[in-house]
Protein backbone atom coordinates (compact mmCIF):
# COMPACT_ATOMS: atom_id res chain seq x y z
CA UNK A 1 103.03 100.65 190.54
CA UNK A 2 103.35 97.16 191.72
CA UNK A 3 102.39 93.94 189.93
CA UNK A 4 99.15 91.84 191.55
CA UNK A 5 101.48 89.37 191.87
CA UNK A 6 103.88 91.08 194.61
CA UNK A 7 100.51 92.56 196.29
CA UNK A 8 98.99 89.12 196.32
CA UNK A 9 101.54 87.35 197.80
CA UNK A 10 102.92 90.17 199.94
CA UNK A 11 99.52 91.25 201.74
CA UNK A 12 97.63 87.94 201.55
CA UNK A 13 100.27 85.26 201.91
CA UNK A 14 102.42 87.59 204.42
CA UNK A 15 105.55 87.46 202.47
CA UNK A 16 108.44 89.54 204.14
CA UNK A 17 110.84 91.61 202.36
CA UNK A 18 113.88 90.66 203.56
CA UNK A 19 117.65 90.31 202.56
CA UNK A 20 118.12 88.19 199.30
CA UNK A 21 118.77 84.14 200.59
CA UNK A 22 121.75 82.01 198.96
CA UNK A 23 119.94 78.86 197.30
CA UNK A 24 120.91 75.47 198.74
CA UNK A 25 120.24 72.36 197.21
CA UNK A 26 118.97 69.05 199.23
CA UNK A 27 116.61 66.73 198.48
CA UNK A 28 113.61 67.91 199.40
CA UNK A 29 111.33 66.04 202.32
CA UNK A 30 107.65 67.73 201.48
CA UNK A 31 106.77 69.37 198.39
CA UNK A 32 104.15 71.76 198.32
CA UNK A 33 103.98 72.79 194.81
CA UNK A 34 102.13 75.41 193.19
CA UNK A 35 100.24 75.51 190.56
CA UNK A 36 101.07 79.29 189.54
CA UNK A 37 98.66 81.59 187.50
CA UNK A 38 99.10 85.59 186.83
CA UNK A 39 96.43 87.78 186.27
CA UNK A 40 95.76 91.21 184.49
CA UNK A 41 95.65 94.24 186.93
CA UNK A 42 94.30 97.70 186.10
CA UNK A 43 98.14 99.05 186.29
CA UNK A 44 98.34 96.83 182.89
CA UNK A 45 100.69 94.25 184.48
CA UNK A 46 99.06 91.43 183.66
CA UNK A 47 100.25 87.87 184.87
CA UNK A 48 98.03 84.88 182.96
CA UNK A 49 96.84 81.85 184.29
CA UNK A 50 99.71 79.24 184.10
CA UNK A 51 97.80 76.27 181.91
CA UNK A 52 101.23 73.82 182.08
CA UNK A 53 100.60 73.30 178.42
CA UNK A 54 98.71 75.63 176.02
CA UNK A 55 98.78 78.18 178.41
CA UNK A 56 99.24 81.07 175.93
CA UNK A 57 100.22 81.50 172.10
CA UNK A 58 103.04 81.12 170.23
CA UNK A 59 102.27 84.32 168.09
CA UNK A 60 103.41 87.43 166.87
CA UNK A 61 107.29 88.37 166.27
CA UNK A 62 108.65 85.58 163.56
CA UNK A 63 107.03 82.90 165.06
CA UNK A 64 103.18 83.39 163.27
CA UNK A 65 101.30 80.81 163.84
CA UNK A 66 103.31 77.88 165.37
CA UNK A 67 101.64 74.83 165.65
CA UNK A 68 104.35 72.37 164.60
CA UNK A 69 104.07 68.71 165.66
CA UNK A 70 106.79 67.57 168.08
CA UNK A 71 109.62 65.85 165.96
CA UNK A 72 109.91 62.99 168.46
CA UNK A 73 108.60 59.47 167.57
CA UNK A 74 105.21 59.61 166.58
CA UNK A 75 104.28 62.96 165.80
CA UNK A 76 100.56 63.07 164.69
CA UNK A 77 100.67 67.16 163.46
CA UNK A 78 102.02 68.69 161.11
CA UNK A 79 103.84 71.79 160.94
CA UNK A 80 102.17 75.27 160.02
CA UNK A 81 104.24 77.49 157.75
CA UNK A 82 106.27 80.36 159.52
CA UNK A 83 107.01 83.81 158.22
CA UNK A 84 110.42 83.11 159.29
CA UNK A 85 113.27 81.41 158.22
CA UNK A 86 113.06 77.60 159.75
CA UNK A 87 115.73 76.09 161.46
CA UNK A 88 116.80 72.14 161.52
CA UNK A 89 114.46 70.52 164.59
CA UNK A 90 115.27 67.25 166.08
CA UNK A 91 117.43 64.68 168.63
CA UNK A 92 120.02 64.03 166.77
CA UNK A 93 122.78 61.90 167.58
CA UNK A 94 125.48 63.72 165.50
CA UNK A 95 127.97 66.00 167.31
CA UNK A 96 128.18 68.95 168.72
CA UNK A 97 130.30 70.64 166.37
CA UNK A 98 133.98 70.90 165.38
CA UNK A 99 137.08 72.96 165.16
CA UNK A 100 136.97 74.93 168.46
CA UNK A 101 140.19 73.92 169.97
CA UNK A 102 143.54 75.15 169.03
CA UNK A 103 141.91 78.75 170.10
CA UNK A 104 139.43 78.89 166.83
CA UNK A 105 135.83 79.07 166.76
CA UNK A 106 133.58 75.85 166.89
CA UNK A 107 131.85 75.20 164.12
CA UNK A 108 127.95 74.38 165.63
CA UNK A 109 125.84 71.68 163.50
CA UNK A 110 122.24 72.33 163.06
CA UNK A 111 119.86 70.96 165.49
CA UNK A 112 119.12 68.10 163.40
CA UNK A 113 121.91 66.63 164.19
CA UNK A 114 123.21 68.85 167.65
CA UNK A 115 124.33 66.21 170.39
CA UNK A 116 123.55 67.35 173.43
CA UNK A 117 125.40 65.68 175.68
CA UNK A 118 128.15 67.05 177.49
CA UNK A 119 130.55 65.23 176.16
CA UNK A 120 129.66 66.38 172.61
CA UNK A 121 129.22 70.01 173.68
CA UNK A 122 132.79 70.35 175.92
CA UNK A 123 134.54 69.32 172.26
CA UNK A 124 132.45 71.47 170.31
CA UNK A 125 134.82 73.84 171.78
CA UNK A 126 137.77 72.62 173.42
CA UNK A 127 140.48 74.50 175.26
CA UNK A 128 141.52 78.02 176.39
CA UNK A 129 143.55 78.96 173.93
CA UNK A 130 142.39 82.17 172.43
CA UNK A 131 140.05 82.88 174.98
CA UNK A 132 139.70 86.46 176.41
CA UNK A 133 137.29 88.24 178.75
CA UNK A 134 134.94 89.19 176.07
CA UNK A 135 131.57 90.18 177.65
CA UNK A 136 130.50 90.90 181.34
CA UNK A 137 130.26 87.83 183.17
CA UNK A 138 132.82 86.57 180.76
CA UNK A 139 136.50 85.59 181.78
CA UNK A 140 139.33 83.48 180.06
CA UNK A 141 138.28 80.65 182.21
CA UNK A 142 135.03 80.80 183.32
CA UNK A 143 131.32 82.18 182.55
CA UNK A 144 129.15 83.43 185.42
CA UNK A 145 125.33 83.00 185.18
CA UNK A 146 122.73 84.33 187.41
CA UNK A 147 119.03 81.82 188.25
CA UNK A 148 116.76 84.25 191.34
CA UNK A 149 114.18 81.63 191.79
CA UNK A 150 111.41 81.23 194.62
CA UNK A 151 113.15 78.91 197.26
CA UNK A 152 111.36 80.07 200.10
CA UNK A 153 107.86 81.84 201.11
CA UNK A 154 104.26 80.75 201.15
CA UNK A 155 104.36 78.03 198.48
CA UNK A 156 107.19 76.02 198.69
CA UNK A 157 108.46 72.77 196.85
CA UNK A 158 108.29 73.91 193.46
CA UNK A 159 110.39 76.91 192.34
CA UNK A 160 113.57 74.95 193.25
CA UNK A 161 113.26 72.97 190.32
CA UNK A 162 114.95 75.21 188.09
CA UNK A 163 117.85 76.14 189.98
CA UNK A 164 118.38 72.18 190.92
CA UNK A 165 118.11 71.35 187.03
CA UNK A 166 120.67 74.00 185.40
CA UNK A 167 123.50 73.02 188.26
CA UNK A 168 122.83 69.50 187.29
CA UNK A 169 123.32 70.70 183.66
CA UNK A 170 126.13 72.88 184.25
CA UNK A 171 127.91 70.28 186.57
CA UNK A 172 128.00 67.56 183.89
CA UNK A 173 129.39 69.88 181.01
CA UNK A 174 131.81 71.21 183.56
CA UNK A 175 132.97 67.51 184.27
CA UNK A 176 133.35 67.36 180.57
CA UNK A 177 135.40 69.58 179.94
CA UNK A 178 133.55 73.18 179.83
CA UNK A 179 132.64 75.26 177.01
CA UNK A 180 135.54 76.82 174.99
CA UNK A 181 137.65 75.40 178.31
CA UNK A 182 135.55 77.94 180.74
CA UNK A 183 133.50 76.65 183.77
CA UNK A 184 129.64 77.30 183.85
CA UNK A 185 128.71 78.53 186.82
CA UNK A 186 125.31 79.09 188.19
CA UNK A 187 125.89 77.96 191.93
CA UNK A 188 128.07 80.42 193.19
CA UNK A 189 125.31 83.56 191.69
CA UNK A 190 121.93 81.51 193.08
CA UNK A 191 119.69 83.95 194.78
CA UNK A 192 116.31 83.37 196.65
CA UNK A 193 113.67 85.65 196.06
CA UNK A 194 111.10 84.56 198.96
CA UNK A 195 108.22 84.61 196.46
CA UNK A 196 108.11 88.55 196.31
CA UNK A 197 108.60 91.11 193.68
CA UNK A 198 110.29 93.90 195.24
CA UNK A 199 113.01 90.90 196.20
CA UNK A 200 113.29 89.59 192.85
CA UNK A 201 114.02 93.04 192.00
CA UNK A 202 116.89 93.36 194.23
CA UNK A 203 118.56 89.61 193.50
CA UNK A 204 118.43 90.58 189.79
CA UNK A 205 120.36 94.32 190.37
CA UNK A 206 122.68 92.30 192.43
CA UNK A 207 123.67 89.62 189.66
CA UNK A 208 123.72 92.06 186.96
CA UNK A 209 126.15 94.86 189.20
CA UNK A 210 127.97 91.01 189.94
CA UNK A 211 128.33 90.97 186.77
CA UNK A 212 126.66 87.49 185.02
CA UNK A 213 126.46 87.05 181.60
CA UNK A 214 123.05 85.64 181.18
CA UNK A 215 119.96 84.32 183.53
CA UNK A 216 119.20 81.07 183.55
CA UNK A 217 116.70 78.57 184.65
CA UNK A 218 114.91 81.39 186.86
CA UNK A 219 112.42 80.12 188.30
CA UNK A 220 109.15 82.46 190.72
CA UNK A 221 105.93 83.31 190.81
CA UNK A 222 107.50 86.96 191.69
CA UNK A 223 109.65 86.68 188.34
CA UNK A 224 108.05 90.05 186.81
CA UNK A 225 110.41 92.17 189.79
CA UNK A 226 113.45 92.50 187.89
CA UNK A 227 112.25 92.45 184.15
CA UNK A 228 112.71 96.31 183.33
CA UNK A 229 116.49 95.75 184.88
CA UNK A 230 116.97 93.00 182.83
CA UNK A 231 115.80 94.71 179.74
CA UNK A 232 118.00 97.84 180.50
CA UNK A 233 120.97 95.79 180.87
CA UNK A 234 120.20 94.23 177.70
CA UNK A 235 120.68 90.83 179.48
CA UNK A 236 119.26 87.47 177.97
CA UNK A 237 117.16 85.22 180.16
CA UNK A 238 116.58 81.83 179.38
CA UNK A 239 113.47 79.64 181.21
CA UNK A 240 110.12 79.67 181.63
CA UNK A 241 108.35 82.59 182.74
CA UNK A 242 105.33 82.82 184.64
CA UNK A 243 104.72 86.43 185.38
CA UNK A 244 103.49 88.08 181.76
CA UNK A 245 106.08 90.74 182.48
CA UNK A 246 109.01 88.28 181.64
CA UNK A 247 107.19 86.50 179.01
CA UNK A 248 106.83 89.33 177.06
CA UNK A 249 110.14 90.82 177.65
CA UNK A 250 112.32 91.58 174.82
CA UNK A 251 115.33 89.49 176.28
CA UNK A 252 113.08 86.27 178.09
CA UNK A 253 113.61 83.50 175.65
CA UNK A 254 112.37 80.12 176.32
CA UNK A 255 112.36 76.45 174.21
CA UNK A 256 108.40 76.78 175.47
CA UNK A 257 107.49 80.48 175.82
CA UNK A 258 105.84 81.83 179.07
CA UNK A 259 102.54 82.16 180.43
CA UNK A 260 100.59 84.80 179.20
CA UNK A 261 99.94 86.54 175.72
CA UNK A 262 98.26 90.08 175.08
CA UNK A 263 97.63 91.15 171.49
CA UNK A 264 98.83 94.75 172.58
CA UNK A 265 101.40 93.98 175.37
CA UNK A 266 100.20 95.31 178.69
CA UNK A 267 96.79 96.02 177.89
CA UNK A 268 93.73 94.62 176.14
CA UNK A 269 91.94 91.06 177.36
CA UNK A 270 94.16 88.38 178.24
CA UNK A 271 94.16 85.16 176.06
CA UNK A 272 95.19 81.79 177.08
CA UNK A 273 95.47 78.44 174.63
CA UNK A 274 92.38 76.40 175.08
CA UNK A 275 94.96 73.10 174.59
CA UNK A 276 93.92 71.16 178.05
CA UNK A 277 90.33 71.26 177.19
CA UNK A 278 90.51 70.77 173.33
CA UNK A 279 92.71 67.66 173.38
CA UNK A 280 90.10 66.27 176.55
CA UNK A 281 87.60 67.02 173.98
CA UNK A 282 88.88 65.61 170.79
CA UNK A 283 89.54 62.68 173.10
CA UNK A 284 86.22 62.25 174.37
CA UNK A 285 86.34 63.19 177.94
CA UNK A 286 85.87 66.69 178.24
CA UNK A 287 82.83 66.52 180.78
CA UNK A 288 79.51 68.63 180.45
CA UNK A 289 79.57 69.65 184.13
CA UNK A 290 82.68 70.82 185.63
CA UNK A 291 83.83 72.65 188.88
CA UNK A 292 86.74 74.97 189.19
CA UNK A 293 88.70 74.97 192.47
CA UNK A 294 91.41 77.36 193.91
CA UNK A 295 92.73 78.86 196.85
CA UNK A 296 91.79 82.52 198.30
CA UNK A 297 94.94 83.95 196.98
CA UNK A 298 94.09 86.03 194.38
CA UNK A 299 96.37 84.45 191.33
CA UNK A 300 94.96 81.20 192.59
CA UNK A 301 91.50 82.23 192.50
CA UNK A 302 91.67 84.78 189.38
CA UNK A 303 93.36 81.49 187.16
CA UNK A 304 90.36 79.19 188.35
CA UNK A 305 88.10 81.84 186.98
CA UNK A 306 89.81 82.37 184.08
CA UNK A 307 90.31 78.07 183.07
CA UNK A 308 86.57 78.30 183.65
CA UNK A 309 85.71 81.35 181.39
CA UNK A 310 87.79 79.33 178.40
CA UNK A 311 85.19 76.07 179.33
CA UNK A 312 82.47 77.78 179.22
CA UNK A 313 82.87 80.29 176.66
CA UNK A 314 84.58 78.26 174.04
CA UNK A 315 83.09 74.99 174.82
CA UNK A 316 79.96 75.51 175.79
CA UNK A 317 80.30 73.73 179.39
CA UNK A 318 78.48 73.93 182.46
CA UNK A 319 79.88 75.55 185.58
CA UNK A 320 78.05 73.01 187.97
CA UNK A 321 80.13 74.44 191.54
CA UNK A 322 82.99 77.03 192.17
CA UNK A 323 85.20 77.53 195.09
CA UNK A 324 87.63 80.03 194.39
CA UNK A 325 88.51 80.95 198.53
CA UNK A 326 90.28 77.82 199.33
CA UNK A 327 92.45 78.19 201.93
CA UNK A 328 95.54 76.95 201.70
CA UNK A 329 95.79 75.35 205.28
CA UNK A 330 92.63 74.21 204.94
CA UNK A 331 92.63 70.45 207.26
CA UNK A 332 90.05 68.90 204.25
CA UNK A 333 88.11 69.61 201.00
CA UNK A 334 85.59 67.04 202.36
CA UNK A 335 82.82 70.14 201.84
CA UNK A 336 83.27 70.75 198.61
CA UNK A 337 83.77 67.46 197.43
CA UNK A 338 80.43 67.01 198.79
CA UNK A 339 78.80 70.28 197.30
CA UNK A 340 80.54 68.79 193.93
CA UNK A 341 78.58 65.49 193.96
CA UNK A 342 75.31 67.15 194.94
CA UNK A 343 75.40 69.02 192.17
CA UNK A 344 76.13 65.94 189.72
CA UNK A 345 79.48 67.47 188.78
CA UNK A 346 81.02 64.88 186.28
CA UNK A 347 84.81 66.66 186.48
CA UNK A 348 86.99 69.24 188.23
CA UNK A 349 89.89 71.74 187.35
CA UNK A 350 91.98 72.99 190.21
CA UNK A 351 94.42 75.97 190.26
CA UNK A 352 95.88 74.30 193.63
CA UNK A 353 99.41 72.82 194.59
CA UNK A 354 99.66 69.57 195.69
CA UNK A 355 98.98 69.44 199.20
CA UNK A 356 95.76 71.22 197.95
CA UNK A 357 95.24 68.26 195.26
CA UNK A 358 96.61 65.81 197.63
CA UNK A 359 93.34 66.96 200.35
CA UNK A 360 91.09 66.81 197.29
CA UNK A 361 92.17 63.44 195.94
CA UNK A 362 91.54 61.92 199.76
CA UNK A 363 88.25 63.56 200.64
CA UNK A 364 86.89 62.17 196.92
CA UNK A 365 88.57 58.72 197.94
CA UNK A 366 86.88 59.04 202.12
CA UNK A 367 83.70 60.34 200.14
CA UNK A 368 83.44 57.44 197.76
CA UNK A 369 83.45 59.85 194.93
CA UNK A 370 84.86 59.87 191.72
CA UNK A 371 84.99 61.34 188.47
CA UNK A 372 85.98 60.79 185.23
CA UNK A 373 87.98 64.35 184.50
CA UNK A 374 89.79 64.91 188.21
CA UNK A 375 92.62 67.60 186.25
CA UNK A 376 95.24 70.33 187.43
CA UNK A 377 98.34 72.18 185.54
CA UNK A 378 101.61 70.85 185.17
CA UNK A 379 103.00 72.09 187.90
CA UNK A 380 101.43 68.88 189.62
CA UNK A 381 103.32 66.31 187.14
CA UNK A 382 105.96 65.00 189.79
CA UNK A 383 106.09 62.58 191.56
CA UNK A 384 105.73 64.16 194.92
CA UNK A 385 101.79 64.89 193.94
CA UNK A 386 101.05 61.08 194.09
CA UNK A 387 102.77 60.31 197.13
CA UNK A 388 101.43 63.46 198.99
CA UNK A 389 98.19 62.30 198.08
CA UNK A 390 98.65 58.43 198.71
CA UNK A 391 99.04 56.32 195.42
CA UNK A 392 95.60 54.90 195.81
CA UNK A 393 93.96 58.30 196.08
CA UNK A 394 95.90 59.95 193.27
CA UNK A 395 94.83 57.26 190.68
CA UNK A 396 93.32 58.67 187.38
CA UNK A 397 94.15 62.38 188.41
CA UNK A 398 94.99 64.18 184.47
CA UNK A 399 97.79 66.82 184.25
CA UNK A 400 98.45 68.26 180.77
CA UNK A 401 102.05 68.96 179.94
CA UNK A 402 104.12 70.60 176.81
CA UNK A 403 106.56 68.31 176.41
CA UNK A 404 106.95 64.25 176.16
CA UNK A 405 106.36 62.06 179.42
CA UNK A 406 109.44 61.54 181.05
CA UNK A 407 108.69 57.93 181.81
CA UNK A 408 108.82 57.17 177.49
CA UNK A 409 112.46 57.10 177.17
CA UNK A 410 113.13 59.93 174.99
CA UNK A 411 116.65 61.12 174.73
CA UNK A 412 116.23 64.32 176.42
CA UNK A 413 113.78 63.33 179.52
CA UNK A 414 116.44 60.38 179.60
CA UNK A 415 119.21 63.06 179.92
CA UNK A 416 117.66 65.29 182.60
CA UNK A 417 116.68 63.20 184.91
CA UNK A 418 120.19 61.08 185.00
CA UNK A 419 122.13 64.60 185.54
CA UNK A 420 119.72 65.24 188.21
CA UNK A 421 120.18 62.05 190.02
CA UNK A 422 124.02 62.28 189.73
CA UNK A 423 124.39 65.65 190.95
CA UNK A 424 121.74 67.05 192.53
CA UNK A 425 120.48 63.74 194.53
CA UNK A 426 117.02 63.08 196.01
CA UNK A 427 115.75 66.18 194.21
CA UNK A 428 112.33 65.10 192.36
CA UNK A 429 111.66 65.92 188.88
CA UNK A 430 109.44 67.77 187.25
CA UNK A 431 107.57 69.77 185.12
CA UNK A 432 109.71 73.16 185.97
CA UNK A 433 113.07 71.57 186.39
CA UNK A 434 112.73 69.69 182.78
CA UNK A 435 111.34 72.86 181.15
CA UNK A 436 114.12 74.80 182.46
CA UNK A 437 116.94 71.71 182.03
CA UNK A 438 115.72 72.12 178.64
CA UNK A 439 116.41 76.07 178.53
CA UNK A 440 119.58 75.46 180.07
CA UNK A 441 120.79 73.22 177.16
CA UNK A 442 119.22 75.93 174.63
CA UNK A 443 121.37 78.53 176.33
CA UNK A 444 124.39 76.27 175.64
CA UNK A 445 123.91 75.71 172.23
CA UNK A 446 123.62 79.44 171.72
CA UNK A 447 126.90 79.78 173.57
CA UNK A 448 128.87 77.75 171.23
CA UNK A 449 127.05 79.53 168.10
CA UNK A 450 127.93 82.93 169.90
CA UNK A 451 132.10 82.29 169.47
CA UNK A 452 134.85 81.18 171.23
CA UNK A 453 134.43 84.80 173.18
CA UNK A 454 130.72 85.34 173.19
CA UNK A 455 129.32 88.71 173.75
CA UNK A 456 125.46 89.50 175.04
CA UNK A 457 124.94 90.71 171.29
CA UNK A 458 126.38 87.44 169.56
CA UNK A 459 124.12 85.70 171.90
CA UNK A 460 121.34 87.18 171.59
CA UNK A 461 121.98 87.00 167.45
CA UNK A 462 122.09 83.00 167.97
CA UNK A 463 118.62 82.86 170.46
CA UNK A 464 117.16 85.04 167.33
CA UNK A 465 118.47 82.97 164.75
CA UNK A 466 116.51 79.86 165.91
CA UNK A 467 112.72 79.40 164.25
CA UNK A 468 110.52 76.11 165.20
CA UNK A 469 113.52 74.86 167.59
CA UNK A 470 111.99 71.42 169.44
CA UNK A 471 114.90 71.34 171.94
CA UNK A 472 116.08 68.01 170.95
CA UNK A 473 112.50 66.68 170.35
CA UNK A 474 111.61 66.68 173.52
CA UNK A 475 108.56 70.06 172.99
CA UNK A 476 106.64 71.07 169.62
CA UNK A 477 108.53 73.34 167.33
CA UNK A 478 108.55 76.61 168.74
CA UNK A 479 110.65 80.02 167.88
CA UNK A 480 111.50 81.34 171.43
CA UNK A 481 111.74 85.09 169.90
CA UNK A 482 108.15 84.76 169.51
CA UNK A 483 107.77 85.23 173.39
CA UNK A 484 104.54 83.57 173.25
CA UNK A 485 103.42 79.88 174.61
CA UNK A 486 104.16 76.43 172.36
CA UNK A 487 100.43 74.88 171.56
CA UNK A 488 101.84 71.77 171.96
CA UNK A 489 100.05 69.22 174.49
CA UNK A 490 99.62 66.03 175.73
CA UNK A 491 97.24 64.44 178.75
CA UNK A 492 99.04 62.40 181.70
CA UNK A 493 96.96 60.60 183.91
CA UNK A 494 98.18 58.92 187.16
CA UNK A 495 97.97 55.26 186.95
CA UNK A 496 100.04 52.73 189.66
CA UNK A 497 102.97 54.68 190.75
CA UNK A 498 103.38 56.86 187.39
CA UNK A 499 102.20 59.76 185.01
CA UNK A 500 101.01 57.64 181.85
CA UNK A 501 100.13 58.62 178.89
CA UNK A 502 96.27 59.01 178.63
CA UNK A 503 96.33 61.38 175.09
CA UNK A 504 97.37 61.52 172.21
CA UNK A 505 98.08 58.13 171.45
CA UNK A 506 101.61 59.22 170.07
CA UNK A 507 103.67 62.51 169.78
CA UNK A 508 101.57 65.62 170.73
CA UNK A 509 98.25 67.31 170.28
CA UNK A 510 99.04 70.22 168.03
CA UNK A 511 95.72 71.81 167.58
CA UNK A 512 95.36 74.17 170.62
CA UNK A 513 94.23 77.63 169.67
CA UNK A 514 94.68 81.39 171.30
CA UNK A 515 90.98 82.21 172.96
CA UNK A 516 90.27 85.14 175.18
CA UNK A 517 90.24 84.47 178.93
CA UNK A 518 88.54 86.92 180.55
CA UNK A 519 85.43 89.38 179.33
CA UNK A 520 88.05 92.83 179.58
């Protein structure tokens, strides 16, 4: 039986099945980026509505409740107790470990003190000598990784992100020197899944028959195709996953977890973090009136409906207008921006991408209309939404994300974004690429706990090993074996030319909690 997602994008977006693509990277001229939700469906493959931040829970497995304040500068939370052993969180500045040339093992610091810059990570473990071909995917000089992301189909502009952010990753370690001596390469095993499940399916069966060692920075809305595969092959997966499929898989690890959480996986309500609208509460503009927007796709519309259960079941809003049959080449929202102010609407959450949010943005600006909570997911938190839109339309739109801003300077946002400019020019960033930058680098620190000749098991040992693991500060603590969602927020708002911050003042909002989504 089929996931929703592959039979909502393959009979109502007209994807066609077709012969797995070879990614290239170029900057990219329009963006049209999506802002992906997955829903339940009656075969009990449930895909959850992708909330950028507090989108889910990070519960269950060793995790328990995780609700950790970010270690970066500022921090207002503080971190709840885990059932688990904790590991060392932070930046650090220390390096990346020591004795791994001359053929012996590195020796990893913790993460308190983990550099993770390339330079630090090639010496962690220098050299070949001593290295074998240990593992598939594995050779004396080189390590093979597979990303099947969702270059082209309906919705394009966003699923590249990944891909472009790992080769920008891998590329600057490489430069440095590799790890353990060996080349990381991603480019050469860089498959296009054309936004369909059955597709995904066959890229991943591909890359593991290739063989690679390990996925990484994989990056769909059809990511749920290949899971079982990937799970048979006993082959870890590091990014951020969006179908609930992969975020509940026993080999998906992620530095923020996925989208989706189910008490009893596969079946039972869905439940979602209620972080967007608590910290626009606790903040003082949650409005009492909202509308919930979304295109006729039926993830789309099915997210919408779910963002708006959450506001009105757990915060007692008002549902003033709904449109969830959008459709996505729609010439204007001028209607329903009209409909909206009839009805005294004082805010709006929208489950669309950003040519959808760039038409809403102008009709409110043409209509004369504005409100004080204008909001979307994450997925809008580049810098492509603001110029689609027109910077003077796109001022005060919100956009919660899990992670700090990248315009504040932190070490890691700092990081990403110069590796992307070097090597993967004219590519934007943005909320997927840093996400799954920052899985890429989690993937490498793993790799130099896993030996000098890792194996799938010694890597896997290292991604269980880590408990409230903040990726260098940059996220809220967060134990990726949990294979739920970090509650860790914060509100962007678009002022000038920029994302700023609008809330918390400082660090991140911590106090997001799991609430049901949907009434079965």
């Amino acid at each position: 039986m089929q996931s929703r997602t592959s039979r909502a994008f393959g009979t109502k977006a007209g994807i066609v099945v077709g012969a797995p693509r070879r990614m290239r990277f170029r900057s990219p001229a329009v963006a049209v980026v999506l802002v992906m939700s997955i829903v339940a469906t009656a075969c009990g493959a449930r895909v959850g509505p992708y909330l950028g931040a507090g989108g889910g829970a990070d519960v269950g497995g060793s995790n328990g409740a995780n609700n950790g304040a970010t270690a970066g500068a500022g921090a207002t939370a503080t971190t709840a107790p885990t059932s688990g052993p904790s590991s060392q969180t932070g930046t650090g500045s220390g390096g990346g470990g020591g004795g791994g040339g001359g053929g012996g093992n590195p020796t990893v610091a913790p993460a308190t003190s983990f550099s993770y810059t390339p330079q630090a990570e090639a010496a962690a473990c220098s050299g070949s000598a001593g290295n074998t071909a240990s593992a598939p995917g594995v050779t004396a000089s080189a390590i093979e990784l597979g990303n099947v992301s969702g270059i082209t189909g309906p919705l394009q502009g966003s699923f590249q992100q990944g891909a472009q952010a790992v080769n920008a990753l891998f590329d600057a370690v490489n430069a440095a020197g590799g790890i353990c001596g060996r080349k990381l390469d991603v480019a050469s095993n860089s498959l296009d899944d054309q936004q369909n499940t059955s597709t995904n399916k066959a890229d991943i069966d591909q890359l593991i028959a290739k063989p690679v060692f390990a996925f990484v920075g994989s990056t769909s809305d059809a990511d749920g195709g290949g899971v079982q595969d990937m799970e048979a092959a006993n082959i870890p997966d590091y990014g951020f996953a969006i179908d609930c499929h992969r975020s509940e898989s026993t080999t998906y690890f992620s530095v923020d977890g996925g989208s989706c959480y189910q008490k009893t996986p596969g079946s039972g309500p869905f439940y979602i973090g209620d972080g967007a609208f608590a910290l626009a509460q606790s903040a003082g503009y949650l409005p009492k009136k909202m509308a919930f927007l979304a295109y006729s796709i039926a993830i789309s519309a099915q997210a919408a409906q779910q963002f708006a259960y959450v506001y009105q079941h757990s915060f007692g809003g008002s549902i003033c207008y709904t449109d969830y049959s959008i459709s996505p080449v729609s010439a204007s929202l001028e209607s329903d921006v009209a409909q909206m102010q009839s009805a005294g609407c004082q805010g709006v959450y929208t489950t669309l991408d950003v040519t959808g949010n760039a038409k809403l943005l102008q009709a409110m600006q043409q209509q004369n209309f504005s409100m004080p909570y204008t909001a979307t997911t994450f997925d809008g938190y580049t810098p492509l939404q603001i110029s689609s839109a027109g910077q003077s339309a796109a001022q005060g739109l919100d956009v919660t994300i899990p992670f700090l801003p990248l315009n504040e300077s932190a070490p890691m946002e700092n990081m990403y974004k110069q590796q992307l400019a070097q090597y993967v020019p004219g590519a934007a960033p943005g909320g997927f690429g840093f996400l799954d930058w920052l899985a890429g680098q989690m993937f490498i620190y793993n790799l130099l706990q896993a030996g000098r000749n890792p194996t799938r098991a010694s890597l896997m040992a290292a991604l269980n090993s880590l408990h409230n693991y903040d990726a260098g500060g940059a996220v809220g603590p967060y134990t990726p074996s949990s294979h739920g969602v970090n509650l860790c927020i914060m509100d962007t708002q678009v002022k000038g030319n920029d994302f700023v911050r609008r809330a918390p003042a400082s660090g991140l909002f911590c106090n997001a909690q799991l609430v049901q989504a949907s009434a079965s």
